[in-house]
Protein backbone atom coordinates (compact mmCIF):
# COMPACT_ATOMS: atom_id res chain seq x y z
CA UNK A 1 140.83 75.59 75.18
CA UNK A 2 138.38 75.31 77.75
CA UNK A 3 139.94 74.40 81.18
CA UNK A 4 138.31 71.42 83.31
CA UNK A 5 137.61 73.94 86.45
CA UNK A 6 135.42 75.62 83.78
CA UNK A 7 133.47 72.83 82.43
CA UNK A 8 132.55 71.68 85.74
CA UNK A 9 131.40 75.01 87.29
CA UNK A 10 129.26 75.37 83.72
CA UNK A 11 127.33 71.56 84.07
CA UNK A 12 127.50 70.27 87.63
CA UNK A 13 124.41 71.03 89.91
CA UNK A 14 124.73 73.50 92.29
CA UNK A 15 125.74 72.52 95.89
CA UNK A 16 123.25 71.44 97.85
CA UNK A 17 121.99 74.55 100.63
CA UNK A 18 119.70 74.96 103.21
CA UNK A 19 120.96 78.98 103.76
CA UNK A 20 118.76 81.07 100.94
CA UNK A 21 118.13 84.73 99.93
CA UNK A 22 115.75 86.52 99.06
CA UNK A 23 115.37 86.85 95.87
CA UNK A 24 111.70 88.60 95.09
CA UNK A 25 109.39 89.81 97.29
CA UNK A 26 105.54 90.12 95.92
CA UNK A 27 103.44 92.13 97.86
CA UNK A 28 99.91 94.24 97.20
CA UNK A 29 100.68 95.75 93.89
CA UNK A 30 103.75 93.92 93.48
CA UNK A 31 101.63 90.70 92.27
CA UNK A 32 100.75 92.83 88.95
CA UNK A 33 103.79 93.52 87.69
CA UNK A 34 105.65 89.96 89.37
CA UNK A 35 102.40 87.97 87.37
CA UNK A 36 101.13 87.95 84.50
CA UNK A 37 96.51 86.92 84.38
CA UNK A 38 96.52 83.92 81.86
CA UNK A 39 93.64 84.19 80.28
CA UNK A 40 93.53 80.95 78.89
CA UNK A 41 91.28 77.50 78.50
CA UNK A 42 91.50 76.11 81.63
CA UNK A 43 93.99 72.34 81.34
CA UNK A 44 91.78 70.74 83.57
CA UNK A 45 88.62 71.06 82.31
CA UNK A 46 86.94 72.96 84.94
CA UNK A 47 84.17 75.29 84.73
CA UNK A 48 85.74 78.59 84.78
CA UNK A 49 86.74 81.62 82.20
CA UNK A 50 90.29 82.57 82.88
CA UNK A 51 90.34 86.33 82.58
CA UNK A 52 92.88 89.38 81.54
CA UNK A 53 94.07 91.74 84.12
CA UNK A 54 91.62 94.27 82.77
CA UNK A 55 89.09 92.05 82.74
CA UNK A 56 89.28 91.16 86.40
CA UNK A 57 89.79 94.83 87.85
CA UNK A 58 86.74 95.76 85.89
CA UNK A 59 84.76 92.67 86.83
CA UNK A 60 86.08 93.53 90.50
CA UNK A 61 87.99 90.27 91.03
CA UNK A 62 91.14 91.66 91.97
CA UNK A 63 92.09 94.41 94.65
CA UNK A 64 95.06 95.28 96.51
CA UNK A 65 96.32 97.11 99.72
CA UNK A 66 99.67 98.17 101.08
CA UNK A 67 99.69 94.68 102.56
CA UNK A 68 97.26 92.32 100.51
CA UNK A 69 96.45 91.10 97.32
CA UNK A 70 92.75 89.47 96.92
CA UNK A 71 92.25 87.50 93.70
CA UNK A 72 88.59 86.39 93.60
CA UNK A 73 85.92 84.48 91.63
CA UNK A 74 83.09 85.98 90.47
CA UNK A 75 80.04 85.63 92.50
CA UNK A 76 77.42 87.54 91.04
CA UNK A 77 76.29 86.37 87.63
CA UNK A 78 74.48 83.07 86.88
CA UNK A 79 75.41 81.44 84.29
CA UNK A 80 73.20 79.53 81.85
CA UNK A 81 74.41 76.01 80.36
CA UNK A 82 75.74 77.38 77.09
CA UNK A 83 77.59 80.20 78.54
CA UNK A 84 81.84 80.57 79.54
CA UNK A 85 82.83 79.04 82.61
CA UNK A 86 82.46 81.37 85.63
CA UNK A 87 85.25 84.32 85.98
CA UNK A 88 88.46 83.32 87.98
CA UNK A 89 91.90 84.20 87.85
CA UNK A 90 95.31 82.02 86.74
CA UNK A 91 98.36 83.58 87.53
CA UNK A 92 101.93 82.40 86.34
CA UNK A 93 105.06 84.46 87.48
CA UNK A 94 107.08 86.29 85.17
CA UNK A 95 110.32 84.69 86.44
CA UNK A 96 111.02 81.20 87.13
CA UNK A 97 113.36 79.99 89.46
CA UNK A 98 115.72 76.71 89.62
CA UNK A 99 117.12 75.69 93.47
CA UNK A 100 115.15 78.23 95.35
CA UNK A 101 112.74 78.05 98.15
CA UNK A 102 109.28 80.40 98.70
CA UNK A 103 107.40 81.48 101.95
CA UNK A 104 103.61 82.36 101.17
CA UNK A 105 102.07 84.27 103.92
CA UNK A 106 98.49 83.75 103.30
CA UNK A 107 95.24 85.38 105.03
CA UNK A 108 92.78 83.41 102.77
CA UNK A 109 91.92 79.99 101.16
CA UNK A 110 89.13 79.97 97.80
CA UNK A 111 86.56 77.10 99.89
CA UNK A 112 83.44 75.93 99.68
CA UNK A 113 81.40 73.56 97.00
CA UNK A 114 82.83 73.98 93.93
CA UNK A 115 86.34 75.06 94.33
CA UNK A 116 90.21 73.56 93.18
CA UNK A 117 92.04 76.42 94.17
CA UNK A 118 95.76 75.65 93.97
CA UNK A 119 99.64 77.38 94.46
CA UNK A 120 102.22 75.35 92.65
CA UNK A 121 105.45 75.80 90.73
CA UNK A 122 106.11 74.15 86.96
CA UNK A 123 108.57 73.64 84.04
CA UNK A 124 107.68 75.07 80.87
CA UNK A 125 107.77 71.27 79.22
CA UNK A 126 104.77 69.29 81.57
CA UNK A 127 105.12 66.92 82.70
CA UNK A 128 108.85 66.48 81.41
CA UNK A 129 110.15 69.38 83.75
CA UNK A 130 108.06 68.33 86.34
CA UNK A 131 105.34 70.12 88.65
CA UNK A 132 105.27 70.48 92.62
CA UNK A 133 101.90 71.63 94.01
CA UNK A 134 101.99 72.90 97.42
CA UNK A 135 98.90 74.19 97.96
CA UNK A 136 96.01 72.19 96.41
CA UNK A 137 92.08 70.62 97.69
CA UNK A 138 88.34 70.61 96.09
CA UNK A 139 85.30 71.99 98.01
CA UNK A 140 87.42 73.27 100.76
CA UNK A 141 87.94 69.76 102.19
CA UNK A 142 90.62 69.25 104.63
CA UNK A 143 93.66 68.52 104.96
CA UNK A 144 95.76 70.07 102.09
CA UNK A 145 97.00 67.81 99.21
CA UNK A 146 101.37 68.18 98.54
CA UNK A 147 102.29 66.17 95.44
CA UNK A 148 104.55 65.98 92.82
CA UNK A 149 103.72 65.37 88.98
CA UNK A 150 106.80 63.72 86.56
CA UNK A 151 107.73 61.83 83.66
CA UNK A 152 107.22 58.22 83.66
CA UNK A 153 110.06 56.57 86.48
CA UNK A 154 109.39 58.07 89.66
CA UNK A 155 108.26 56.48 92.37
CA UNK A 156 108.52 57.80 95.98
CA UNK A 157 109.49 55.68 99.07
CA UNK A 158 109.05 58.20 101.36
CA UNK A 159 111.66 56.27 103.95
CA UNK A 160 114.79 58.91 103.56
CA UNK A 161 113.45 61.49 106.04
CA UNK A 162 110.71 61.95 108.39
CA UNK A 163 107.72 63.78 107.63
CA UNK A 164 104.84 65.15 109.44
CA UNK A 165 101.86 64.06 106.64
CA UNK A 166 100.63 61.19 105.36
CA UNK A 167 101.29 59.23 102.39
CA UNK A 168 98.65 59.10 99.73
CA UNK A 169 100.17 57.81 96.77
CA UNK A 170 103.84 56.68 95.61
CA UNK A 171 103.91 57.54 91.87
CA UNK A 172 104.64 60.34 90.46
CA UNK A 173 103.91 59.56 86.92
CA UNK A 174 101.55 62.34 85.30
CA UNK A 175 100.10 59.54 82.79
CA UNK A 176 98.81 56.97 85.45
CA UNK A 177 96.36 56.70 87.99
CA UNK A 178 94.75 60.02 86.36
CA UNK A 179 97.68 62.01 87.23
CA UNK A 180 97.12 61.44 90.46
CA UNK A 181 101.01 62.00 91.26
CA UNK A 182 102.52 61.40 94.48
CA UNK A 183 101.02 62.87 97.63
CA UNK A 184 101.33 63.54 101.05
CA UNK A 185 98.43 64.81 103.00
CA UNK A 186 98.87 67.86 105.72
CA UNK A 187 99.24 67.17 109.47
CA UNK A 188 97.00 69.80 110.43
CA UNK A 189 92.96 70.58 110.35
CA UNK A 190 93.80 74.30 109.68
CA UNK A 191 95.87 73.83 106.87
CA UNK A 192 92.78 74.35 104.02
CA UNK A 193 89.40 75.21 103.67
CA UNK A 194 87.01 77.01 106.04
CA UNK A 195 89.78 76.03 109.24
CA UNK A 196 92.72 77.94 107.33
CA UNK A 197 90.26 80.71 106.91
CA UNK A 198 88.64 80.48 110.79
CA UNK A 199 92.24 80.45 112.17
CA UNK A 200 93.20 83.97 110.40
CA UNK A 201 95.45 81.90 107.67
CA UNK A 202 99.11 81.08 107.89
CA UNK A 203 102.26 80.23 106.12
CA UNK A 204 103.39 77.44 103.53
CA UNK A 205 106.85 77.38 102.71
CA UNK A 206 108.94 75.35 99.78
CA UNK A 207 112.48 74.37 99.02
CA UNK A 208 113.02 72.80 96.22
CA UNK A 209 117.05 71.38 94.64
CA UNK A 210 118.07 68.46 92.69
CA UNK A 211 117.60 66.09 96.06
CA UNK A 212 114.87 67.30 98.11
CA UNK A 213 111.69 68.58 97.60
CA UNK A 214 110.13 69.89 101.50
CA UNK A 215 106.87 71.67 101.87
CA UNK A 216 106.02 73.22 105.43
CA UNK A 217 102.88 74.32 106.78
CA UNK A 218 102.21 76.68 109.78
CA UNK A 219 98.99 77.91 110.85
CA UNK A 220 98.61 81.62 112.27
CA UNK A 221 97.53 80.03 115.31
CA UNK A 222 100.41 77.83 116.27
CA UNK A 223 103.34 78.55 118.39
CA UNK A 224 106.35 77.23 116.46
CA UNK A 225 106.33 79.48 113.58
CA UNK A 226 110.19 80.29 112.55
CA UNK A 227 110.81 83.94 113.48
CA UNK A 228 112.51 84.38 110.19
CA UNK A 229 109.27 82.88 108.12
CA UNK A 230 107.14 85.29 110.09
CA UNK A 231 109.09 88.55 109.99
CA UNK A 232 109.70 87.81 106.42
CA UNK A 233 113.72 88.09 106.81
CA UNK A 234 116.16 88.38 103.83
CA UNK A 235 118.10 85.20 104.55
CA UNK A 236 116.61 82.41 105.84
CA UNK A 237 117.89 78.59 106.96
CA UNK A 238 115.68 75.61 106.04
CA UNK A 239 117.15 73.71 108.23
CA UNK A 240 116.12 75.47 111.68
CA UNK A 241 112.14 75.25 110.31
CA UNK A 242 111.60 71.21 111.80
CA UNK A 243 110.22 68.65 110.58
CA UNK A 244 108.57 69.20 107.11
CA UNK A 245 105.21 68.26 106.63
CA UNK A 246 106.10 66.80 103.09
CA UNK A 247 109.30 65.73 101.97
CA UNK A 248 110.37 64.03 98.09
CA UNK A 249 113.90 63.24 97.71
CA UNK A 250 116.14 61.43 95.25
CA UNK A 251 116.19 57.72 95.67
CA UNK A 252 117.05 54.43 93.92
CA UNK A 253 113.56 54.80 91.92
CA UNK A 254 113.11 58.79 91.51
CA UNK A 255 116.48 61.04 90.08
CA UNK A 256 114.85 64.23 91.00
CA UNK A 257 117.09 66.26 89.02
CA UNK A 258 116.39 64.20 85.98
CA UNK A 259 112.30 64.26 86.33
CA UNK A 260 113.11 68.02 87.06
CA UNK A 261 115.08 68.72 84.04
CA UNK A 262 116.04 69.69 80.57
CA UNK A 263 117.49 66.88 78.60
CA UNK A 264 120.49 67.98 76.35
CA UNK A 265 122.47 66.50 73.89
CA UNK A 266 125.10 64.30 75.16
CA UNK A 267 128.80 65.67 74.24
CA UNK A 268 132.21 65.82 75.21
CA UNK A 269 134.93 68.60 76.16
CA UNK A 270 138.34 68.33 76.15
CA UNK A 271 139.82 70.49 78.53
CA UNK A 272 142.69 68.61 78.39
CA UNK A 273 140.64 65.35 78.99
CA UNK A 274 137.65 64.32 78.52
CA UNK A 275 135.04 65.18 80.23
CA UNK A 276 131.15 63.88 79.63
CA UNK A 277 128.78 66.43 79.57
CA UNK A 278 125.56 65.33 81.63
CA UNK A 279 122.34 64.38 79.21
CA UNK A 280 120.25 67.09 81.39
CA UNK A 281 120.01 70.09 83.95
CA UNK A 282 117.87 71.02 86.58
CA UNK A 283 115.09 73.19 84.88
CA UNK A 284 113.63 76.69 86.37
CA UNK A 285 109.91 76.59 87.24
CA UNK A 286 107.48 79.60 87.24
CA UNK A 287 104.93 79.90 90.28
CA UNK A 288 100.82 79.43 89.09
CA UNK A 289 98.02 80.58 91.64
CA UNK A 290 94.66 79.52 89.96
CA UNK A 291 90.94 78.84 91.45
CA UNK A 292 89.39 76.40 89.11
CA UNK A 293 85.68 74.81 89.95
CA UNK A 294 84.33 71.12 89.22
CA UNK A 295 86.78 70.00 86.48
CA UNK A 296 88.90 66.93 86.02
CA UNK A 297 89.24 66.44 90.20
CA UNK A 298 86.17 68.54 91.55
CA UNK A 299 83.83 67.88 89.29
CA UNK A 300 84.49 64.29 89.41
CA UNK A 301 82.03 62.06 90.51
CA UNK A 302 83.79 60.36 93.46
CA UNK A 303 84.90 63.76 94.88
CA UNK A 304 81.37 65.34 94.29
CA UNK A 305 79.94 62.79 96.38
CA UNK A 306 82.62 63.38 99.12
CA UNK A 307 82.15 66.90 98.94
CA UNK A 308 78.62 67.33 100.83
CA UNK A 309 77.31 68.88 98.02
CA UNK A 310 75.97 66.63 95.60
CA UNK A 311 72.72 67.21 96.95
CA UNK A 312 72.57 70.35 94.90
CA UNK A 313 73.10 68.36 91.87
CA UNK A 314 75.91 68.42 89.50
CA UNK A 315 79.25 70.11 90.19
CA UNK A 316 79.01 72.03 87.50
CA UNK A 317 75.35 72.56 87.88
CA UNK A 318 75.62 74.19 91.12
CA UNK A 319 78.63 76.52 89.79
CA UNK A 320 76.14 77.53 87.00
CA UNK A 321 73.24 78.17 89.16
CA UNK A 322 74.75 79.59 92.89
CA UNK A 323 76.85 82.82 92.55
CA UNK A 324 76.44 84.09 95.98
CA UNK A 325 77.72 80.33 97.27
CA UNK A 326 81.10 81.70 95.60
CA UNK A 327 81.44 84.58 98.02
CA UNK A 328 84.37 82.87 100.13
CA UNK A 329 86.12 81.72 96.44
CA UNK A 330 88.95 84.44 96.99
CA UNK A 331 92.49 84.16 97.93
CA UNK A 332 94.21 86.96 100.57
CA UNK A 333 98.09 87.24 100.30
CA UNK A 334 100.03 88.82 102.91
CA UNK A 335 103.08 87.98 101.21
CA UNK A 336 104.76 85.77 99.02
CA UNK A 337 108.40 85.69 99.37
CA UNK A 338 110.97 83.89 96.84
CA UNK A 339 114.69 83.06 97.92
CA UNK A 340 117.71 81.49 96.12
C-alpha cells in the first residue's frame, strides 16, 4: 500500500524557489545538437520557408564560433509571388523544462521592415499548456512585447507585484482579441530592434513556476546587470536580480498552474486515507527561437502602417521584392543558459 508521504511527494507542485541550477548550457555548436531546425509551415501565416539544418548551412543561414551562434534569414534571392516564403530558421529545444528559469545572452536582434522574430517557451498541447513569449516585436519596433498565451479563464491584474513595463492587455485567452494574450511592454528603448543591436545587445532572463511568471531585461550598456547573469554562474538567485520588467502570477482570475498544465483523470489513493489526486500538473515547455516576416501580426494592416514601411507597399510585397533589406534579419547568441 502506498503510504501518504508518497502520494504527496508524487502530485503536489514543487516548492516554490528563487535559488536555481544550471541545468543546460547552449553555446556555438551546442545550439545543434540542444535544437532541433523545424522545417515546418509556418502557424502564423507569415511569409517564410522554415528550413532543415542542412538546408540552412548550405544556404549559409547558420554559423557558429567558440562563443556565438548566428541564425539568419536569407537575404539574397528574390522571390516571385508564386514562390515559398523566404528562408528562415524555427528552432524548438530538444528538452523541455517544467519550474526552471533561462538567461539568454544575446549580441543580436532580427530588425528591420518585415520581421517577427521571437524567443519563447511552450507546452506541447497550445494553447492548453500554455505559451510565455519573452522576446517578441514586428519591424524592429521598440519596446519588446512579454505576454502570455492560455486557455480560456485567465485574466491578469497585474496588482500582486511591481513591475518595471507597462500593461498592454489583461487576457490571456489565445481565442480572443486575435490571440492577442496578455502583455507587458519593456521599460527600456534598447530592449529590441536597431537600439538592442546599437547598444552591443544584452540579457533577458525568465523564471517561470506554478505562481509567477518574471521576465527581466538588461541591456549591455547598463550598470545593474547581476554579476551572476553576466558571468553566466552555475547557481543563480532570482531574487537578488530587482524589479522584473514583467511579472504574471496566480490570482483570483488566473490558476497559473492550471492554464500551465496537463489535465489528468481525477482519482483517489488510499494510503491509509483518502487522498484526492489533483485533476492536473504543471506541464514542461520546450524553448522556440523563430524569425517569421509579415504574417498574422506583421503583415497585418494596422502594424504595416505603424511600421514606416508601408510606403514600399505590401508587407509581403516588400519581403518578396527586397533581399538585401534582410541583411540585419539574423540573431547573435552569446549564450543561452537553462537552470532548474
Amino acid at each position: 500500500m502506498l503510504t501518504l508521504s508518497f502520494v504527496l511527494a508524487a502530485v503536489l507542485p514543487l516548492a516554490l524557489t528563487t535559488t536555481w541550477n544550471l541545468q543546460d548550457e547552449y553555446i556555438g555548436s551546442g545550439f545543434y545538437s540542444g535544437f532541433s531546425f523545424q522545417a515546418i509551415s509556418d502557424p502564423t501565416h507569415g511569409r517564410v520557408q522554415y528550413v532543415s539544418k542542412s538546408a540552412a548551412q548550405s544556404a549559409g543561414l547558420v554559423s557558429t564560433s567558440s562563443d556565438s551562434f548566428i541564425m539568419r534569414v536569407d537575404n539574397t534571392t528574390t522571390l516571385s509571388a508564386s514562390a515559398a516564403g523566404r528562408k528562415s530558421i524555427r528552432l524548438q529545444s530538444n528538452k523541455s523544462y517544467t519550474h526552471h528559469a533561462l538567461i539568454a545572452d544575446i549580441r543580436h536582434l532580427p530588425s528591420g521592415c518585415g520581421t517577427w522574430p521571437a524567443l519563447w517557451t511552450v507546452g506541447s498541447d497550445w494553447p492548453n499548456n500554455g505559451e510565455v513569449d519573452i522576446i517578441e516585436g514586428v519591424h524592429g519596433i521598440t519596446p519588446n512585447l512579454m505576454s502570455l498565451h492560455t486557455s480560456a479563464g485567465c485574466t491578469q491584474g497585474y496588482t500582486v507585484e511591481e513591475m518595471k513595463g507597462a500593461v498592454v492587455s489583461k487576457d490571456c485567452n489565445a481565442d480572443a482579441n486575435s490571440n492577442q494574450g496578455c502583455g507587458v511592454r519593456g521599460a527600456s528603448s534598447r530592449d529590441f530592434g536597431s537600439p538592442f543591436n546599437n547598444a552591443g545587445g544584452g540579457w533577458f532572463a525568465m523564471e517561470r513556476t506554478s505562481t509567477r511568471i518574471r521576465i527581466w531585461f538588461w541591456s549591455r550598456q547598463d550598470s545593474s546587470v547581476p554579476s551572476a547573469v553576466k558571468n553566466g554562474d552555475s547557481t543563480i538567485y532570482t531574487d537578488s536580480f530587482g524589479t522584473a520588467t514583467a511579472v504574471f502570477a496566480n490570482s483570483s482570475s488566473c490558476n497559473l498552474e492550471q492554464h500551465f498544465a496537463v489535465h489528468l483523470r481525477q482519482g483517489v489513493i488510499v494510503a491509509p486515507r483518502v487522498v484526492a489526486l489533483p485533476t492536473y500538473a504543471f506541464i514542461a515547455h520546450h524553448v522556440i527561437i523563430n524569425t517569421s516576416l509579415c504574417g498574422d501580426w506583421a503583415g497585418s494592416s494596422s502594424a504595416w502602417a505603424a511600421s514606416g514601411c508601408s510606403s514600399t507597399g505590401s508587407c509581403v510585397d516588400y519581403v518578396n521584392q527586397n533581399s538585401g533589406a534582410f541583411w540585419t534579419a539574423y540573431w547573435d547568441f552569446a549564450a543561452l543558459r537553462m537552470y532548474t
